[in-house]
Every structure is written in structure tokens, then in C-alpha cells.
PDB file of N, CA and C in Angstrom:
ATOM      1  N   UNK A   1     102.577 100.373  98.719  1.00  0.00           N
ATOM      2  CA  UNK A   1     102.325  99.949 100.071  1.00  0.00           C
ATOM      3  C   UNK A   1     101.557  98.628 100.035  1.00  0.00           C
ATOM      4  N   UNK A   2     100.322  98.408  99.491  1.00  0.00           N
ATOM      5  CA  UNK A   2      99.406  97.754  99.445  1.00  0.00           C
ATOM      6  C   UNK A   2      99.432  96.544 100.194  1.00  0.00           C
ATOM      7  N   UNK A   3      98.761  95.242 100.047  1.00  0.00           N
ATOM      8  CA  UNK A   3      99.217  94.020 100.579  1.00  0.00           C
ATOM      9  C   UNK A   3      98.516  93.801 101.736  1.00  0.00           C
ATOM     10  N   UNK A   4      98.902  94.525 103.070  1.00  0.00           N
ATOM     11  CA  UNK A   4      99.049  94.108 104.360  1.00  0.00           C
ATOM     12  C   UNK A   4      97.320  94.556 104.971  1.00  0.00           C
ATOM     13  N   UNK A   5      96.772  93.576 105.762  1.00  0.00           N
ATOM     14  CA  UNK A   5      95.535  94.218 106.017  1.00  0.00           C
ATOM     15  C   UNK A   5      95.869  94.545 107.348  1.00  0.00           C
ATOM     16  N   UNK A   6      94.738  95.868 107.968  1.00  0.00           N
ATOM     17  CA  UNK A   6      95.205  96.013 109.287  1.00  0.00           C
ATOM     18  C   UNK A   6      93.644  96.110 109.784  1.00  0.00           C
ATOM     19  N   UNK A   7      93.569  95.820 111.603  1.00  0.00           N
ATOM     20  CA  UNK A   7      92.759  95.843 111.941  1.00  0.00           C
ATOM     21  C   UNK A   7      92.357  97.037 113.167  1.00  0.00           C
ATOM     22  N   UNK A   8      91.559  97.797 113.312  1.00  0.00           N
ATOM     23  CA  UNK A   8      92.104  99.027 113.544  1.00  0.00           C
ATOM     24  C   UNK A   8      91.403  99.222 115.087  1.00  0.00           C
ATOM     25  N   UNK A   9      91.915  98.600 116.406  1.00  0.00           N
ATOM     26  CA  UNK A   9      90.967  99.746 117.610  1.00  0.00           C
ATOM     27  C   UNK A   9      90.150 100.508 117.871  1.00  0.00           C
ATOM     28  N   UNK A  10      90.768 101.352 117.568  1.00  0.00           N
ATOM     29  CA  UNK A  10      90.221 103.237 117.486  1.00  0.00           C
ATOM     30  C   UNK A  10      89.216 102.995 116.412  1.00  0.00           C
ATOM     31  N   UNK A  11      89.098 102.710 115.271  1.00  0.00           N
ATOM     32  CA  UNK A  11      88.046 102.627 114.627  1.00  0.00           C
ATOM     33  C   UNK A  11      87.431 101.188 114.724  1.00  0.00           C
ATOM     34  N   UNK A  12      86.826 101.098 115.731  1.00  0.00           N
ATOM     35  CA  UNK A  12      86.257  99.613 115.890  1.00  0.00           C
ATOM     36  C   UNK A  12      85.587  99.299 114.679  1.00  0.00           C
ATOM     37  N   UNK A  13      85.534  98.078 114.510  1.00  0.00           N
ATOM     38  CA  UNK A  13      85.066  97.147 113.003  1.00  0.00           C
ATOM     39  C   UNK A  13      85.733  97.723 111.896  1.00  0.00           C
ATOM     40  N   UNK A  14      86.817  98.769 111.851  1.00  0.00           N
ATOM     41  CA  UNK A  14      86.845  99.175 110.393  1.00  0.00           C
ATOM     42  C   UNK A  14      88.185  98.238 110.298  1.00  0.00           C
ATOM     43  N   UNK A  15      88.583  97.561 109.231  1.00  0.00           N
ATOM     44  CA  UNK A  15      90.004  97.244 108.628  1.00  0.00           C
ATOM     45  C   UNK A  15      90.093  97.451 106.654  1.00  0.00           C
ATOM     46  N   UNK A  16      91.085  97.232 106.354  1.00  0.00           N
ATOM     47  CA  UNK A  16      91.145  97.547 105.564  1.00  0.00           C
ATOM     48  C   UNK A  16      93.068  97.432 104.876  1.00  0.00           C
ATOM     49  N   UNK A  17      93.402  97.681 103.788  1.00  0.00           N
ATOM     50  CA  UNK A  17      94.511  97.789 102.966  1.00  0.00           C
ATOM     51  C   UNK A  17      95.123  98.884 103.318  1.00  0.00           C
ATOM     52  N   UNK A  18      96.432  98.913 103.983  1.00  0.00           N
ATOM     53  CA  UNK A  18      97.121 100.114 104.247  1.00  0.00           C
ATOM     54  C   UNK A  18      97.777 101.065 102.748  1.00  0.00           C
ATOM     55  N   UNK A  19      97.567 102.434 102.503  1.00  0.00           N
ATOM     56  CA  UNK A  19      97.941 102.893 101.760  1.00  0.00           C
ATOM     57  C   UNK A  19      98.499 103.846 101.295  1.00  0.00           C
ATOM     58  N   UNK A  20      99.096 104.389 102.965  1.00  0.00           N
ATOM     59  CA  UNK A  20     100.083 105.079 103.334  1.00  0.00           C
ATOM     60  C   UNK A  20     100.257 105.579 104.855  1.00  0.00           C
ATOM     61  N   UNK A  21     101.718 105.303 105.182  1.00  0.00           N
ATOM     62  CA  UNK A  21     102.548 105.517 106.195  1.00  0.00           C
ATOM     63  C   UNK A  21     103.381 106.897 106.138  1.00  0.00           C
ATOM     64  N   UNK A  22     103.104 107.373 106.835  1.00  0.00           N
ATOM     65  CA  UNK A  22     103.506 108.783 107.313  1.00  0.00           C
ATOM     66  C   UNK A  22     104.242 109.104 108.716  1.00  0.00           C
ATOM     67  N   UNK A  23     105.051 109.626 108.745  1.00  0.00           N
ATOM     68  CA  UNK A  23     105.791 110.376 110.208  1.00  0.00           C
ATOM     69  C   UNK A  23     106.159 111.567 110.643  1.00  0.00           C
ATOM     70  N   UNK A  24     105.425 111.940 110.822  1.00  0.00           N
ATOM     71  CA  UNK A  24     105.231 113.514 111.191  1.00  0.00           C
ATOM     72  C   UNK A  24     105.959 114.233 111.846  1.00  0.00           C
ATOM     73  N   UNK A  25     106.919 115.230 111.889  1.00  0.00           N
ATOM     74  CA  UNK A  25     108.092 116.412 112.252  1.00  0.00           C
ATOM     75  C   UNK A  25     107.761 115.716 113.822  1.00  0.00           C
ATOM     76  N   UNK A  26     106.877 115.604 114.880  1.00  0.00           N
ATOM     77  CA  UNK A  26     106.637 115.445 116.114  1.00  0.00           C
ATOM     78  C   UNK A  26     107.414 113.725 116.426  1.00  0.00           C
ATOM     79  N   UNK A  27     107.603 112.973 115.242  1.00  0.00           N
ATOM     80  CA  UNK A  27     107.868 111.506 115.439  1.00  0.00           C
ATOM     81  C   UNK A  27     106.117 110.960 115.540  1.00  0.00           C
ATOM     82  N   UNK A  28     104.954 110.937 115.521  1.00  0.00           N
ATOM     83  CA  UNK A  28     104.056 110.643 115.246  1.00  0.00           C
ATOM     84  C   UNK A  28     103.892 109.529 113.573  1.00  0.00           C
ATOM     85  N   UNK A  29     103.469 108.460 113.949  1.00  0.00           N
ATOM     86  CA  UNK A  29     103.524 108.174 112.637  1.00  0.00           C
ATOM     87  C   UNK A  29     101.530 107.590 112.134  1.00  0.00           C
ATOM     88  N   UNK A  30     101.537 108.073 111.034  1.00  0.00           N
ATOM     89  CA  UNK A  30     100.005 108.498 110.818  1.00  0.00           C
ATOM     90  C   UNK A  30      99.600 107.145 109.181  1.00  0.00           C
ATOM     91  N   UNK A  31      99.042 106.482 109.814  1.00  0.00           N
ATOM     92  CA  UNK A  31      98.408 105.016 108.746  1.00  0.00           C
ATOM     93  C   UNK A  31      97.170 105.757 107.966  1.00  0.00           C
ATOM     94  N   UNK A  32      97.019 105.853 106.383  1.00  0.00           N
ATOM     95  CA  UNK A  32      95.980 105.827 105.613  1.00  0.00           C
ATOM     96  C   UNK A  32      95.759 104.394 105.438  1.00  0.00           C
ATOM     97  N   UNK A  33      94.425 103.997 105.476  1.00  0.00           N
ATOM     98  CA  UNK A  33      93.854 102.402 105.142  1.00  0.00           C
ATOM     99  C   UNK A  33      92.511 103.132 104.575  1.00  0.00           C
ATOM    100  N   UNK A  34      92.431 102.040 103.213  1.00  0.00           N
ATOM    101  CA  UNK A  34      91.633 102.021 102.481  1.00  0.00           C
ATOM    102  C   UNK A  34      90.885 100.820 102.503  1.00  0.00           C
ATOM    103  N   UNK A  35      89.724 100.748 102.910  1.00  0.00           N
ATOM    104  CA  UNK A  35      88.126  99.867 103.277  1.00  0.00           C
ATOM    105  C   UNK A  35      87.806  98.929 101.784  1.00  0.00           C
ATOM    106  N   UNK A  36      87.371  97.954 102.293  1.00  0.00           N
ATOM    107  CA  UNK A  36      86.805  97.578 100.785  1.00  0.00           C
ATOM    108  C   UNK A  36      86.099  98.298  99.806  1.00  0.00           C
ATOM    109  N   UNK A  37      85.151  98.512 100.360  1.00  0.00           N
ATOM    110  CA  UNK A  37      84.341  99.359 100.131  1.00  0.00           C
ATOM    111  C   UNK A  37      84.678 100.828  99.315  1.00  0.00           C
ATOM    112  N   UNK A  38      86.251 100.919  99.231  1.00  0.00           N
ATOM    113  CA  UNK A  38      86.642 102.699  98.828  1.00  0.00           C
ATOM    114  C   UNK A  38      87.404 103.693  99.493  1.00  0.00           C
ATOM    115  N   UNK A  39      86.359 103.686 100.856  1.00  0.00           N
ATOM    116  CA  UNK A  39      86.193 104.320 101.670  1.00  0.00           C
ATOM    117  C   UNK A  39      87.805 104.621 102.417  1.00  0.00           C
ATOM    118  N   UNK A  40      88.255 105.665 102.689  1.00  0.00           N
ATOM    119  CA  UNK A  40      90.019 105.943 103.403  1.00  0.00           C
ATOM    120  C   UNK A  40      89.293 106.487 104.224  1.00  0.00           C
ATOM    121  N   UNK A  41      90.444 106.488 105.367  1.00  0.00           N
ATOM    122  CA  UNK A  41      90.535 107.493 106.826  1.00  0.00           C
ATOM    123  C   UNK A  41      91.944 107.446 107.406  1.00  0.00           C
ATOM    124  N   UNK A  42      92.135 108.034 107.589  1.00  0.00           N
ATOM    125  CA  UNK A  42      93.453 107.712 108.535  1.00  0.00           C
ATOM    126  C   UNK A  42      93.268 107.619 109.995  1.00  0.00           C
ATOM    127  N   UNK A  43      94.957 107.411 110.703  1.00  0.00           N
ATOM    128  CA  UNK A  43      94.523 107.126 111.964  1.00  0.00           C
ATOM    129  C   UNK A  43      96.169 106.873 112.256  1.00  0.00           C
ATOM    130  N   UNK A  44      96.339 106.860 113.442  1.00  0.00           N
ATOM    131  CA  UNK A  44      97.686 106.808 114.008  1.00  0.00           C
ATOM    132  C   UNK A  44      97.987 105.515 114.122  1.00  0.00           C
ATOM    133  N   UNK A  45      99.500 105.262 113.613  1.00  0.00           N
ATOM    134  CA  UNK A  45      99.940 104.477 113.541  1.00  0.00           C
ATOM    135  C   UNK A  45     100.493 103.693 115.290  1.00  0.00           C
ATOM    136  N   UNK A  46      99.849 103.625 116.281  1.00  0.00           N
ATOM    137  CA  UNK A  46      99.642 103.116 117.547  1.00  0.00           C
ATOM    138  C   UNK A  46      98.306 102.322 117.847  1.00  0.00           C
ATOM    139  N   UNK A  47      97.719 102.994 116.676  1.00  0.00           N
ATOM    140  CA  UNK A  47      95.794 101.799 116.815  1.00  0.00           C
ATOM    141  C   UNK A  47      95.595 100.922 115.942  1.00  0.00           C
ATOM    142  N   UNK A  48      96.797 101.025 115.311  1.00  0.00           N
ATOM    143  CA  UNK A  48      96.504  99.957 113.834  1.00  0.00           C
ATOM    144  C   UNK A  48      97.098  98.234 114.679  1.00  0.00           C
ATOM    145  N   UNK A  49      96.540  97.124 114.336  1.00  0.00           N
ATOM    146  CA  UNK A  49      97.246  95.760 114.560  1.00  0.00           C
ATOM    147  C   UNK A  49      96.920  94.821 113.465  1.00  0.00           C
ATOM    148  N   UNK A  50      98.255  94.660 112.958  1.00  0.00           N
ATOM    149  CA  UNK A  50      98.124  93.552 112.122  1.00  0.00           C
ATOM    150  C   UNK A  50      97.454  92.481 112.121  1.00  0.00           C
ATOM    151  N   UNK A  51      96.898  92.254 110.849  1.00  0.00           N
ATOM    152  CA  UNK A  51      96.434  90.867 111.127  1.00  0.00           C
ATOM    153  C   UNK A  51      96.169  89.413 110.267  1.00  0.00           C
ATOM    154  N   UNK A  52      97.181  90.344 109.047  1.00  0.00           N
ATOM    155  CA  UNK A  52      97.403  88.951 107.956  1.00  0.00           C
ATOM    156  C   UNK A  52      98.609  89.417 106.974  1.00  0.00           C
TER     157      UNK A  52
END
């Protein structure tokens, strides 16, 4: 995946390296991003915006 940084809404100030894309039986599609820092969370792929 790696590469793409995203900047995330829903988690205000957090961005980070996407490091997995997911789509869930519902059509939901679910972003893991990994922080400089280490740190993962996920989050739905509707709050994520590109930004390099």
C-alpha cells in the first residue's frame, strides 16, 4: 500500500501512511493509517483526504 499520505477529519491532526484498505460485506470501506510515530488506527474510508 504504502506511499500515499492521508489527512484525516474525524481524527483531527492525525495523518499518516495508509496501510490498509478494506471493504466490508455492508460496501463500507475501512482505511488503516499508520502515524509517524508507529502509532495505527483505523477509520472509514469517507474521513480520509488526500493530500500528497
Amino acid at each position: 500500500m504504502g506511499g500515499y499520505n492521508k489527512k484525516l477529519g474525524t481524527h483531527k491532526g492525525k495523518s499518516g501512511t495508509v496501510r490498509d484498505i478494506h471493504t466490508s460485506k455492508t460496501g463500507h470501506v475501512t482505511v488503516t493509517v499508520e502515524q509517524e510515530n508507529g502509532v495505527r488506527f483505523k477509520t472509514l474510508g469517507k474521513n480520509v483526504v488526500v493530500t500528497g
